[in-house]
N, C-alpha and C. Protein backbone atom coordinates (compact mmCIF):
# COMPACT_ATOMS: atom_id res chain seq x y z
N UNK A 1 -33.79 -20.81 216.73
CA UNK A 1 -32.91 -20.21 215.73
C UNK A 1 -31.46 -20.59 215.99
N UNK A 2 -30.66 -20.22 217.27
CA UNK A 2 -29.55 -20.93 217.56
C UNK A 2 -29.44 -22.09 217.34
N UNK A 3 -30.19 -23.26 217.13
CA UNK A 3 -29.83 -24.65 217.11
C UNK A 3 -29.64 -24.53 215.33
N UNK A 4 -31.01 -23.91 214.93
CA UNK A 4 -30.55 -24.31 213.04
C UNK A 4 -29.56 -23.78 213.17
N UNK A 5 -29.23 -22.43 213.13
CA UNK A 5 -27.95 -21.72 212.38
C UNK A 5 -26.38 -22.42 213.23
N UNK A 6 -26.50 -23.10 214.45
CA UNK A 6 -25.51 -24.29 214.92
C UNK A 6 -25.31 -25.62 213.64
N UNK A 7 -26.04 -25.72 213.34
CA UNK A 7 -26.45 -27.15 212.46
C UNK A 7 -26.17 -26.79 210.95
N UNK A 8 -26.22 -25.43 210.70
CA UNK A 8 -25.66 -25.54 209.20
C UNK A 8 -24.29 -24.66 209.12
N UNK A 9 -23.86 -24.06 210.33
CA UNK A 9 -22.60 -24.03 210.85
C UNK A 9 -21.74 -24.64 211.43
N UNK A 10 -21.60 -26.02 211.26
CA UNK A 10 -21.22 -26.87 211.98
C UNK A 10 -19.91 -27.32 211.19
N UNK A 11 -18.22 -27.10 212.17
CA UNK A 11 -17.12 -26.90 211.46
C UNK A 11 -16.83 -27.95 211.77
N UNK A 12 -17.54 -29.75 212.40
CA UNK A 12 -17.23 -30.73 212.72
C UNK A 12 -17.02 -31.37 211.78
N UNK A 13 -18.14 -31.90 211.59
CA UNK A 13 -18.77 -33.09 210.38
C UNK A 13 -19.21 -31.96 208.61
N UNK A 14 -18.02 -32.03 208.34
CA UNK A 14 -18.16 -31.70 207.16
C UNK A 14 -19.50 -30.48 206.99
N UNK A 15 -18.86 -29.81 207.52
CA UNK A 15 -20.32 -28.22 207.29
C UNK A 15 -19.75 -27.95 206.07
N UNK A 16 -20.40 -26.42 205.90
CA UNK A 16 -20.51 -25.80 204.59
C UNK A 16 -19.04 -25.41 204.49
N UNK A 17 -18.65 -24.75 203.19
CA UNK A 17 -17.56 -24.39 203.07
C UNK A 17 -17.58 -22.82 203.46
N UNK A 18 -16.11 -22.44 204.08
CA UNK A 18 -15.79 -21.44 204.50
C UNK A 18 -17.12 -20.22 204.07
N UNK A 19 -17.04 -20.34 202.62
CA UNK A 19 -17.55 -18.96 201.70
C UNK A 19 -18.98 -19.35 202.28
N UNK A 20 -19.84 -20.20 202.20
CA UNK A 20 -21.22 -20.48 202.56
C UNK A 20 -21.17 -20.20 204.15
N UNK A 21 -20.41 -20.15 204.97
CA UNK A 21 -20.80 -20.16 206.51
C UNK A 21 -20.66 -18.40 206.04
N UNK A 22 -19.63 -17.80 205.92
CA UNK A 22 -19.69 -16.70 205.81
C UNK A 22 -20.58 -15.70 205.45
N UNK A 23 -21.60 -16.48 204.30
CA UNK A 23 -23.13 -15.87 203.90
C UNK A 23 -23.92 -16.45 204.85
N UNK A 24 -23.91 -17.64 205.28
CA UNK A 24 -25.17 -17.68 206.31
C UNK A 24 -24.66 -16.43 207.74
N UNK A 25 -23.94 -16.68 208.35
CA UNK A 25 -23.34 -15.40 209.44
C UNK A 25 -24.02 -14.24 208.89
N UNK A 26 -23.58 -13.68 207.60
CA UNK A 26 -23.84 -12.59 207.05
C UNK A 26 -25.53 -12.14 207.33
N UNK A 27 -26.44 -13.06 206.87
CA UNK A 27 -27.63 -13.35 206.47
C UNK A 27 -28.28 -13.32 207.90
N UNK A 28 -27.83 -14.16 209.19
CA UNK A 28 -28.39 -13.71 210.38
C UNK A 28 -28.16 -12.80 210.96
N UNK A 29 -27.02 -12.36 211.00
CA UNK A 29 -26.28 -10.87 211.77
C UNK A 29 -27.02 -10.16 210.95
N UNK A 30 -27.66 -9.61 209.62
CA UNK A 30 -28.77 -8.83 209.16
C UNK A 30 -30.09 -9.07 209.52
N UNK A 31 -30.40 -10.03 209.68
CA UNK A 31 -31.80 -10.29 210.43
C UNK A 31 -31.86 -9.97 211.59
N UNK A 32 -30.87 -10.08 212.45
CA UNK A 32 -30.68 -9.86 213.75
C UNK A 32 -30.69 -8.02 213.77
N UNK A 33 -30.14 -7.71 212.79
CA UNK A 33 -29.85 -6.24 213.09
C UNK A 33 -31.02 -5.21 212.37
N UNK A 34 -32.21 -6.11 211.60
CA UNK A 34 -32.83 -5.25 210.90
C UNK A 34 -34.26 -5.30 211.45
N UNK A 35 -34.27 -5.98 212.49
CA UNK A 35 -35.39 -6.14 213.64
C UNK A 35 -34.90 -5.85 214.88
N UNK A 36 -33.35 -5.18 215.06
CA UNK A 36 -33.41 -4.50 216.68
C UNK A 36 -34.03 -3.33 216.81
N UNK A 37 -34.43 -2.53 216.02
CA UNK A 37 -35.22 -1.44 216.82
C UNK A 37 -36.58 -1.62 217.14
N UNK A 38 -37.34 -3.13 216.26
CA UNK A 38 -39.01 -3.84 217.12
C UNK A 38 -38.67 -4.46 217.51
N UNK A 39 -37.51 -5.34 218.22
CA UNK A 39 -37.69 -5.85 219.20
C UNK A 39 -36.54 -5.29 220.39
N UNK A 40 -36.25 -3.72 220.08
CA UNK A 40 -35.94 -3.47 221.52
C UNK A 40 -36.69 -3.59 222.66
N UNK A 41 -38.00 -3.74 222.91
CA UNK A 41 -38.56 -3.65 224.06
C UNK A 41 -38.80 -5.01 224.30
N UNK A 42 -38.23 -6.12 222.99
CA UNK A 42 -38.37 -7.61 224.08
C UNK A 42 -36.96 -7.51 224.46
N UNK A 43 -36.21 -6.80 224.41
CA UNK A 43 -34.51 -7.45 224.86
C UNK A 43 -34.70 -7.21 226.39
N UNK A 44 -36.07 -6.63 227.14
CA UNK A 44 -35.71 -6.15 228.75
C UNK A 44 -36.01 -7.74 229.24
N UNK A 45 -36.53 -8.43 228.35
CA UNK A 45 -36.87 -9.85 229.04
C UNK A 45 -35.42 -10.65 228.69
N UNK A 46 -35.02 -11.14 229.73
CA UNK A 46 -33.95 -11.93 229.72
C UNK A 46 -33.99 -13.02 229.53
N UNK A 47 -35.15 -13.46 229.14
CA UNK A 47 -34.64 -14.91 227.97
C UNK A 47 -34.90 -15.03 226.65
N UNK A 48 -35.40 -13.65 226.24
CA UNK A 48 -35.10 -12.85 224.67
C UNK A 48 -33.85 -12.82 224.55
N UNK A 49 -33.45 -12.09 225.34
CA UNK A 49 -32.24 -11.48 225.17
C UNK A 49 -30.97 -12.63 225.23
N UNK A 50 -30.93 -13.35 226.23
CA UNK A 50 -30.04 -14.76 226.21
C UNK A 50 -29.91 -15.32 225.19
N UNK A 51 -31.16 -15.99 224.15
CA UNK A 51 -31.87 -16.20 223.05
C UNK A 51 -30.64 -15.47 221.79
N UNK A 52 -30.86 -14.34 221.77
CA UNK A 52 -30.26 -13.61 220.96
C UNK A 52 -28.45 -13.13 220.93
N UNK A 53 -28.37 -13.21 222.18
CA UNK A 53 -27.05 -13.53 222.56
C UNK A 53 -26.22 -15.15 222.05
N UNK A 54 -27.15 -16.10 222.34
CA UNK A 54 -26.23 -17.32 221.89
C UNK A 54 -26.17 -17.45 220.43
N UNK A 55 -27.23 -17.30 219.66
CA UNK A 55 -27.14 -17.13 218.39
C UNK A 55 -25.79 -15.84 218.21
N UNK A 56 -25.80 -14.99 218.76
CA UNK A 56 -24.72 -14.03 218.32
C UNK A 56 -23.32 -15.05 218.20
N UNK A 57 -23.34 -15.77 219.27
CA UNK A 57 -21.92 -16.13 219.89
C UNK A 57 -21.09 -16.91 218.98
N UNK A 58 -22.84 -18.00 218.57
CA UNK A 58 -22.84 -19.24 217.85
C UNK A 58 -22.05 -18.74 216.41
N UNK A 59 -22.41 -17.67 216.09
CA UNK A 59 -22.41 -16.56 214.78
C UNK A 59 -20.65 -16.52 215.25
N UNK A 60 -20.17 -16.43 215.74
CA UNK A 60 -18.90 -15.66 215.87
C UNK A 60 -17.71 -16.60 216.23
N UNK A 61 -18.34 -17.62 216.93
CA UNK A 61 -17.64 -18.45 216.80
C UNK A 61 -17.35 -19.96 215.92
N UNK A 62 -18.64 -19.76 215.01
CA UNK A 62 -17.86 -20.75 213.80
C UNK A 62 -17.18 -20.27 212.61
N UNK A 63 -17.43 -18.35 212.77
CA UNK A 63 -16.61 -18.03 211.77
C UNK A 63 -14.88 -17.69 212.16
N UNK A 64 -15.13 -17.58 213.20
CA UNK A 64 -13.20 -17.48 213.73
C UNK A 64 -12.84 -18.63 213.29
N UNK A 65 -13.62 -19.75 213.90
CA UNK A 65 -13.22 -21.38 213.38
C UNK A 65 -13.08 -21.91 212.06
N UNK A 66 -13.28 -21.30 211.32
CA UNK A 66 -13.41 -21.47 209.95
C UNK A 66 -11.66 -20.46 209.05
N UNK A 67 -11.35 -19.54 210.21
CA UNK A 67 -10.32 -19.23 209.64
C UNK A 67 -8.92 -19.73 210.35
N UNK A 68 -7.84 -20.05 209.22
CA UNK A 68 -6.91 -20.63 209.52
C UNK A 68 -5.59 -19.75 209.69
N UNK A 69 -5.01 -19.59 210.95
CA UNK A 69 -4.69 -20.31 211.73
C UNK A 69 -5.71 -19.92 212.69
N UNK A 70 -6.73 -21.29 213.27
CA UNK A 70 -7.61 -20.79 214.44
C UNK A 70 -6.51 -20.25 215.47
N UNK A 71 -6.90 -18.92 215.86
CA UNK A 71 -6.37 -18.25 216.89
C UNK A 71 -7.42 -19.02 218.44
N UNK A 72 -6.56 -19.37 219.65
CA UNK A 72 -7.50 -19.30 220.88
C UNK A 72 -7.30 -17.98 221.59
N UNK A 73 -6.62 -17.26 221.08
CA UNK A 73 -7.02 -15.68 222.00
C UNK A 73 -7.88 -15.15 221.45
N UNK A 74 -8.94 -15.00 220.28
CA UNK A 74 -9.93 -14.94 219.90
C UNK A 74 -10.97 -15.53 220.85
N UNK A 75 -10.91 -17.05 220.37
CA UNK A 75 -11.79 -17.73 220.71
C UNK A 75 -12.05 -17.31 222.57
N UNK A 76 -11.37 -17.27 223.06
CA UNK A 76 -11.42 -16.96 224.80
C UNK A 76 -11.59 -16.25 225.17
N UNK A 77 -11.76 -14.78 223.70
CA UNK A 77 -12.35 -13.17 223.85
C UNK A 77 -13.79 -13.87 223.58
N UNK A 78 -13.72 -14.42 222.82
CA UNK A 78 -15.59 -14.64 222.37
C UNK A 78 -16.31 -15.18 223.26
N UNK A 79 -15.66 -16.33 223.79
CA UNK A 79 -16.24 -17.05 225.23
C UNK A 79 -16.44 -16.09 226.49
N UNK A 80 -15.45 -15.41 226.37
CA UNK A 80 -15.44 -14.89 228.05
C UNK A 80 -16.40 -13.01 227.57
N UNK A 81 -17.06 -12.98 226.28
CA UNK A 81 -17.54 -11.91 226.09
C UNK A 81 -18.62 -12.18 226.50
N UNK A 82 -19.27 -10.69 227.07
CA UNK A 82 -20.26 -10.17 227.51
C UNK A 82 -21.32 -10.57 226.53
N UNK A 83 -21.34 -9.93 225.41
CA UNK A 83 -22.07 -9.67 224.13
C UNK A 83 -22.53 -11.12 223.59
């Protein structure tokens, strides 16, 4: 899941436009959130949970990137976050 939603978030090579990354983000951060209470009992396994973490990150950090002026005190909260 992290690699697609990397690949059609991708602020390199001509990705989607701002408004389309913003619905895909939208669209996984609801999937993500409308299956945490069945899969709370896989998050005790830690490579569920890693899993679900990079997709979060991936999620958060092409939408900071997408807004202008990219801030890096953002970006170095997102990196150096726990979550």
């Amino acid at each position: 899941a992290a690699s697609i939603i990397g690949r059609y978030l991708n602020t390199q090579y001509r990705g989607p436009s701002n408004k389309k990354r913003r619905i895909i983000s939208t669209a996984a951060q609801s999937i993500m959130l409308y299956g945490a209470e069945i899969w709370a009992p896989a998050m005790d396994v830690q490579k569920y949970r890693k899993q679900l973490e990079t997709v979060h990150r991936r999620l958060l950090i092409r939408v900071v990137a997408a807004i202008e002026p990219f801030s890096r005190s953002v970006a170095g909260y997102i990196r150096d976050s726990p979550y």
